[in-house]
Protein backbone atom coordinates (compact mmCIF):
# COMPACT_ATOMS: atom_id res chain seq x y z
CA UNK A 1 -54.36 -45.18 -72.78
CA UNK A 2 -51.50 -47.03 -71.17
CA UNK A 3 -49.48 -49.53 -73.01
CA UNK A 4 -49.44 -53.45 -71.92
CA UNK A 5 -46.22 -53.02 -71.33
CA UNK A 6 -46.63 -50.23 -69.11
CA UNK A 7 -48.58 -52.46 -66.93
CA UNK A 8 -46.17 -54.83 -66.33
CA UNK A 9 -44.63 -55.04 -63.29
CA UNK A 10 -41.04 -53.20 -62.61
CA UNK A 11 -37.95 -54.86 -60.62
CA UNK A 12 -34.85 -52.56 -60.04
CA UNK A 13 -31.47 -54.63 -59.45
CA UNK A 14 -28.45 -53.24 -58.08
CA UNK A 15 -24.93 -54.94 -58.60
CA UNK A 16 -26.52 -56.15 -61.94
CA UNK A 17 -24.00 -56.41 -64.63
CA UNK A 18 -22.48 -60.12 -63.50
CA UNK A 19 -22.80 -62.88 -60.96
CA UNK A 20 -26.53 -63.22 -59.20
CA UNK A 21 -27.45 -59.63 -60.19
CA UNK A 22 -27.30 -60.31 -63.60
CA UNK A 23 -28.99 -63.65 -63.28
CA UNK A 24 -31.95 -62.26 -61.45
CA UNK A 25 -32.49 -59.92 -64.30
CA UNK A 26 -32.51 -62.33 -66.58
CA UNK A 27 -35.11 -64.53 -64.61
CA UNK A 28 -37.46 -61.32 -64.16
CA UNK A 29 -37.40 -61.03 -68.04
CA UNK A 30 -38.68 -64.23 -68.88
CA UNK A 31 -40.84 -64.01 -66.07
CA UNK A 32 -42.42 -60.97 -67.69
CA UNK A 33 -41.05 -57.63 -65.50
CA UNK A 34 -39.64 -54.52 -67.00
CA UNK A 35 -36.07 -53.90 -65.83
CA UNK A 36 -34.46 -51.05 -64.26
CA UNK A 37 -31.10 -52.33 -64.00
CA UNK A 38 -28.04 -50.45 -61.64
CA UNK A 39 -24.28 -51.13 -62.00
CA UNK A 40 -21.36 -49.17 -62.35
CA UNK A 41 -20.56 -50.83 -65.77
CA UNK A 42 -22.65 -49.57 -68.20
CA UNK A 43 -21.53 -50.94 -71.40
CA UNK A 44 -21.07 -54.51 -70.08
CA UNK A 45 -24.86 -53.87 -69.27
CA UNK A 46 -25.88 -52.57 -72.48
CA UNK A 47 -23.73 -55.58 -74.25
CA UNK A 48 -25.18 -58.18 -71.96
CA UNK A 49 -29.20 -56.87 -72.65
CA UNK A 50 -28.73 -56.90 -76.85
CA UNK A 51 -26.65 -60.07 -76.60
CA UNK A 52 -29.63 -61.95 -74.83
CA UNK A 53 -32.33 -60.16 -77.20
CA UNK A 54 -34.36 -58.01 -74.90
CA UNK A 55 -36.62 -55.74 -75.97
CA UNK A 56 -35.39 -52.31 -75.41
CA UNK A 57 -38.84 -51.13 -74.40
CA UNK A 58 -38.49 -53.29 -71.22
CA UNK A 59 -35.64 -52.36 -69.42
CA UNK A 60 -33.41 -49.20 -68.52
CA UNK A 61 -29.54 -49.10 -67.43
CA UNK A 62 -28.79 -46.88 -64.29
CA UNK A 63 -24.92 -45.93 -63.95
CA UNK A 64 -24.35 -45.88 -60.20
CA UNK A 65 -21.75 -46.90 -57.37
CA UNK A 66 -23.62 -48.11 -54.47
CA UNK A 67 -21.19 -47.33 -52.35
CA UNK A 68 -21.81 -43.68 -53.00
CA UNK A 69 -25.23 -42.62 -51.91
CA UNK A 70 -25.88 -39.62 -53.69
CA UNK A 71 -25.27 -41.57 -56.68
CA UNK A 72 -27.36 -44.43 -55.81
CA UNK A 73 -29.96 -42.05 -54.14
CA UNK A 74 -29.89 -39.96 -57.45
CA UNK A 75 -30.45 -43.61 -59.96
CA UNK A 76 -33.31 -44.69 -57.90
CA UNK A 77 -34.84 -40.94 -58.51
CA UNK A 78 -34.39 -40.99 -61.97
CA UNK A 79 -35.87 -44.99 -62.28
CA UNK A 80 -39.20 -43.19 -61.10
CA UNK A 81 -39.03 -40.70 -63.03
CA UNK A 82 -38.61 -42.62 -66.12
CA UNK A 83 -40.25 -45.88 -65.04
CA UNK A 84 -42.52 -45.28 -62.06
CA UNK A 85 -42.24 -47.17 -59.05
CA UNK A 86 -41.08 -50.89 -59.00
CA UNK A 87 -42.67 -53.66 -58.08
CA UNK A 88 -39.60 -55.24 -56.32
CA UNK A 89 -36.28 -53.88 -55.19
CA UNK A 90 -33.54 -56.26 -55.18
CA UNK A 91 -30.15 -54.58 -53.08
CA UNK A 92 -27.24 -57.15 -54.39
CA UNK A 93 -24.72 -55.23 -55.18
CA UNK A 94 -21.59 -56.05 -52.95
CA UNK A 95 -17.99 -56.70 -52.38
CA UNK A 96 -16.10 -59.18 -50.80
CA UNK A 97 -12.06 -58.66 -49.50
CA UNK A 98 -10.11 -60.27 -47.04
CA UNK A 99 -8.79 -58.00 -44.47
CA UNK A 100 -5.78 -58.20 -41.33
CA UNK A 101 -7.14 -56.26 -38.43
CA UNK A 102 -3.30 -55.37 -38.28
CA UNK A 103 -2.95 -53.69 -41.28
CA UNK A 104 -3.76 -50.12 -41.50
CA UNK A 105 -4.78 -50.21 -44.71
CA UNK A 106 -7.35 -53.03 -44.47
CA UNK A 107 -9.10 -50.82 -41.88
CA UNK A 108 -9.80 -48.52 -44.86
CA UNK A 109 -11.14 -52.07 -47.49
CA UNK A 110 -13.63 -52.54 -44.20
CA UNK A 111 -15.14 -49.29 -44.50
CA UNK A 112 -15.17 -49.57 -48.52
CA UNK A 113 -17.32 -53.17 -47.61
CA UNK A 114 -19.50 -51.89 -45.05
CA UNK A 115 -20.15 -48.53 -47.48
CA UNK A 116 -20.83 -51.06 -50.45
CA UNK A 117 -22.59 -54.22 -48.64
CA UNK A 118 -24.94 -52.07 -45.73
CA UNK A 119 -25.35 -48.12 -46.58
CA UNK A 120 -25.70 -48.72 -49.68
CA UNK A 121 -28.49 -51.04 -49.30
CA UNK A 122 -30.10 -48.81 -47.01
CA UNK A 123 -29.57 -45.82 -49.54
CA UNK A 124 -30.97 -48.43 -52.03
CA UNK A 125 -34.45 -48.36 -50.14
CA UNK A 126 -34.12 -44.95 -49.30
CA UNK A 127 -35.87 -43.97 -52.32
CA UNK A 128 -38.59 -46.48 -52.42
CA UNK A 129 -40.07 -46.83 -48.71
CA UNK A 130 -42.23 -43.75 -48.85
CA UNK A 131 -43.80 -44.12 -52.30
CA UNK A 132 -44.11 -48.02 -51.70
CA UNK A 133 -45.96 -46.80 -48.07
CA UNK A 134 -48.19 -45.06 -50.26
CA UNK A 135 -49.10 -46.92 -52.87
CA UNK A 136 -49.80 -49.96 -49.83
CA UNK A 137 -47.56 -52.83 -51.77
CA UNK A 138 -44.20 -54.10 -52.55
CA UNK A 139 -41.09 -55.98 -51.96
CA UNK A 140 -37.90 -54.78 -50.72
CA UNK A 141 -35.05 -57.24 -51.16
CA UNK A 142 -31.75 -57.72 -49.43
CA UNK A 143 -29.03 -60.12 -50.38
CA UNK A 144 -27.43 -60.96 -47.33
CA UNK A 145 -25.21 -64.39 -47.09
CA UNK A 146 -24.78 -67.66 -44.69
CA UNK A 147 -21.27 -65.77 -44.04
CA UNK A 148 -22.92 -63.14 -42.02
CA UNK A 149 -24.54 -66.35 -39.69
CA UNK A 150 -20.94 -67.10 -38.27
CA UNK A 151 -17.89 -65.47 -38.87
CA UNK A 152 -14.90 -66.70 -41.15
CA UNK A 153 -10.88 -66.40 -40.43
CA UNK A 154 -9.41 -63.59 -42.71
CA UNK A 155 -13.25 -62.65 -43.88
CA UNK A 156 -14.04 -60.12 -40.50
CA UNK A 157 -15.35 -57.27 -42.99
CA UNK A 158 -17.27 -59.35 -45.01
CA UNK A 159 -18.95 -61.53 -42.50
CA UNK A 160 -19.49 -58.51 -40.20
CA UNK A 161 -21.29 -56.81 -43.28
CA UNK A 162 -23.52 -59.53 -43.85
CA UNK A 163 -24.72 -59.97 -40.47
CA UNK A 164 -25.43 -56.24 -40.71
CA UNK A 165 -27.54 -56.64 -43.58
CA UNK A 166 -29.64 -59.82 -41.70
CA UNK A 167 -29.98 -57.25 -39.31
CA UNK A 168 -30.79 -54.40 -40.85
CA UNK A 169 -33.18 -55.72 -43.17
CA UNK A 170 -35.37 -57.42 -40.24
CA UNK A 171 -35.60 -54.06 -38.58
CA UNK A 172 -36.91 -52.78 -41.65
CA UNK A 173 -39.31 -55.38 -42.07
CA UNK A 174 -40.77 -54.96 -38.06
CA UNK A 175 -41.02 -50.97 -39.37
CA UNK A 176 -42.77 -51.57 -42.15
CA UNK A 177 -45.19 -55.02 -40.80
CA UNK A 178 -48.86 -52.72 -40.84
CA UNK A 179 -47.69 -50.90 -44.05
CA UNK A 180 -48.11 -53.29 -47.15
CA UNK A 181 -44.29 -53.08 -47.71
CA UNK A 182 -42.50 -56.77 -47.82
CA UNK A 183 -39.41 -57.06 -46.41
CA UNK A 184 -37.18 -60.05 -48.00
CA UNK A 185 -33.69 -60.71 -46.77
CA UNK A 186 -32.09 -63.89 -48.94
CA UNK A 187 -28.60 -65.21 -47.75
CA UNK A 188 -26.84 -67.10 -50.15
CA UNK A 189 -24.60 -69.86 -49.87
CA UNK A 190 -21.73 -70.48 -52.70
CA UNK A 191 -22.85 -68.89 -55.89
CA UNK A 192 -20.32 -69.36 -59.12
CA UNK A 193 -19.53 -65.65 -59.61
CA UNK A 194 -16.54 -63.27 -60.45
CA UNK A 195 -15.84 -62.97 -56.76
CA UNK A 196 -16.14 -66.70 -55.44
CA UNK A 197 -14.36 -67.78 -58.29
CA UNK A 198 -10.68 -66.37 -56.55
CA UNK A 199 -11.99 -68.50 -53.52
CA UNK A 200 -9.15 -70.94 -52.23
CA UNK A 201 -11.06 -72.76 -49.90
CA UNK A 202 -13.77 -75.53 -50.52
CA UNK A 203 -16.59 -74.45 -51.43
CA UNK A 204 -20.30 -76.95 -50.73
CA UNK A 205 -23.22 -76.81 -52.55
CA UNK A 206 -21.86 -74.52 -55.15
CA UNK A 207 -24.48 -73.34 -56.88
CA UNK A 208 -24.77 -71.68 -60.44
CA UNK A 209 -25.99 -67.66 -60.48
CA UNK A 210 -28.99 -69.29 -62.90
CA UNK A 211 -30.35 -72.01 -60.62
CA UNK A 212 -30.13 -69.71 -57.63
CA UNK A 213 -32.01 -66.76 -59.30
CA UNK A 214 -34.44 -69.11 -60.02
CA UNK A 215 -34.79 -69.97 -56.42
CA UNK A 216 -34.89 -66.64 -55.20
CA UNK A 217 -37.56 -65.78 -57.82
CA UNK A 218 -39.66 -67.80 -55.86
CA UNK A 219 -38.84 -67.16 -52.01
CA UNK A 220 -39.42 -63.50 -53.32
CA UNK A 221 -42.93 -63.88 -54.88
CA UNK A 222 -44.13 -65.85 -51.98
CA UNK A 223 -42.63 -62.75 -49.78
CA UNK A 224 -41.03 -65.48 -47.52
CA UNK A 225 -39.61 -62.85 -44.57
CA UNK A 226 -35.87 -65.04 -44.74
CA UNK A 227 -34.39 -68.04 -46.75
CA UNK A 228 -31.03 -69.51 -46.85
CA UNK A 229 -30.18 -70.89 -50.39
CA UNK A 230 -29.66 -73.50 -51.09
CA UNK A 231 -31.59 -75.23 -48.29
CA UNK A 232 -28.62 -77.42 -47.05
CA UNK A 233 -26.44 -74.31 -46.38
CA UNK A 234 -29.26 -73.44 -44.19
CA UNK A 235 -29.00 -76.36 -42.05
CA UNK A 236 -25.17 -76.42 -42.61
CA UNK A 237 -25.30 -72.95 -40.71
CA UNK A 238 -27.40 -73.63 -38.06
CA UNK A 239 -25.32 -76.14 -37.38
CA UNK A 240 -22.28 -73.90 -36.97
CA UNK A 241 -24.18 -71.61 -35.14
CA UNK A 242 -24.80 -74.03 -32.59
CA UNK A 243 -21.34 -75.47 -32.15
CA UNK A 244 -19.73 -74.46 -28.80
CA UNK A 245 -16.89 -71.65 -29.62
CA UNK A 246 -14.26 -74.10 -28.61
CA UNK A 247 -14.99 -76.57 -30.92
CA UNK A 248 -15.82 -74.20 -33.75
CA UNK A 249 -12.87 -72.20 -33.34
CA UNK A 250 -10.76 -75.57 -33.49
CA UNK A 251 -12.60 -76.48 -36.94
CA UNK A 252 -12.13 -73.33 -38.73
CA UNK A 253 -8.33 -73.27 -37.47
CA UNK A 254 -6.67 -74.40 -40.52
CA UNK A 255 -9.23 -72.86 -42.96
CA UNK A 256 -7.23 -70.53 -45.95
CA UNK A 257 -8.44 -67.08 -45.51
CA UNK A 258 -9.92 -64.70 -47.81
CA UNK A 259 -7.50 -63.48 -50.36
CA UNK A 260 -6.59 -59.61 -49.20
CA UNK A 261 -7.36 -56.75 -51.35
CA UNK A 262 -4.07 -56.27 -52.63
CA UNK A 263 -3.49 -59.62 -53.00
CA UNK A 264 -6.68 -59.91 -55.90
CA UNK A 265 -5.44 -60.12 -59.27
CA UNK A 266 -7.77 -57.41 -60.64
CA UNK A 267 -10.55 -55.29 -59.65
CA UNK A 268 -13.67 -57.16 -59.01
CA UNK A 269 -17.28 -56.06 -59.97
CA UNK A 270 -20.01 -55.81 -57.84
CA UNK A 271 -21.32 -59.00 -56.88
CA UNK A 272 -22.08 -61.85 -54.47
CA UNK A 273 -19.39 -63.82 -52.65
């Protein structure tokens, strides 16, 4: 006979040892959902889990790069394996650099971002799309961003990611309408994480990773097809999106750009900008 906690329903998270990742995890827990959590930093993981008291029996550490798919391909095998096939699949894990189309090198951090932020979302649901076909039910999640809406000065990679991913993810859901299979793409506005928090340009409606998990908890249960969060960077984009390109080029002239690669300070995790 099958445990009660056997029964409960599964979530896998990538990019989910900091920022939103590791928020969402936390507000699937109390909600009730055995973990399979992916991230490249395992022991932060492992510290993270026994510092907030979870119940080993209800969650499971994957050691992946997204950015590589045979390794994220080969984490998303083994969470079936050992944990059967999730409820939800949440693809967050991503980077965000500056670039200068005029430097060769940042040529080579846009292909890192577009490796990290699209094919490995896509690599993400590779594993689950046929066994979620089957089975009739569940959710696949993208976290995209309002950045991919309109794009930024010194943020090209980034925003042209993003808009991939709000692409991508509402071709997937038109594939998979008659199938059972949920298709959920979330952009984000601000979020307080290790990667906005280099940021040197204003930032509105900041948000903290806990109150937006919280929020996206609920667009995802009620399987809303697209949500900006928070709702005023929604209309806040729209907005931009309708402003003629003169005038929106002459607003964002003076805007400080993304810092470049080499100009972070230290490697940053996986995360959401």
């Amino acid at each position: 006979m099958s445990s009660p906690l056997s029964n409960a329903p599964l979530v896998l998270i990538t990019g989910a040892s900091s920022g939103i990742g590791q928020a969402l995890a936390w507000r699937y827990y109390q909600a009730g959902y055995r973990l399979a959590m992916v991230a490249r930093r395992s022991t932060v993981m492992h510290a993270w889990a026994q510092a907030q008291g979870m119940d080993d029996n209800r969650y499971a550490i994957y050691v992946a790069d997204v950015a590589d798919q045979d390794q994220i391909i080969a984490a998303c095998a083994q969470c079936l394996q050992q944990q059967g096939l999730p409820d939800v699949v949440v693809a967050n894990a991503g980077v965000s650099y500056g670039i200068d189309t005029a430097e060769r090198e940042d040529l080579d951090v846009m292909a890192q971002t577009y490796a990290t932020n699209v094919i490995g979302m896509a690599a993400t649901f590779h594993a689950f799309v046929r066994p979620m076909q089957a089975r009739g039910s569940g959710k696949l999640v993208g976290i995209a961003s309002v950045a991919g809406i309109r794009g930024l000065p010194g943020h090209g990679a980034y925003c042209a990611s993003k808009a991939a991913v709000i692409s991508y993810c509402e071709s997937l859901r038109v594939e998979l309408q008659r199938s059972g299979v949920q298709v959920v793409t979330i952009c984000p506005g601000f979020v307080a994480t290790p990667l906005t928090s280099h940021n040197r340009y204003g930032m509105p409606f900041l948000m903290q990773p806990e109150a937006f998990a919280d929020k996206a908890f609920g667009v995802i249960a009620k399987a809303r097809s697209y949500a900006v969060i928070p709702w005023q960077m929604g209309w806040v984009a729209r907005l931009l999106r309708c402003l003629p390109n003169a005038l929106y080029d002459r607003a964002l002239a003076n805007r400080p750009r993304k810092h470049r690669h080499r100009e972070q300070v230290h490697e940053l995790p996986p995360g959401q900008d």
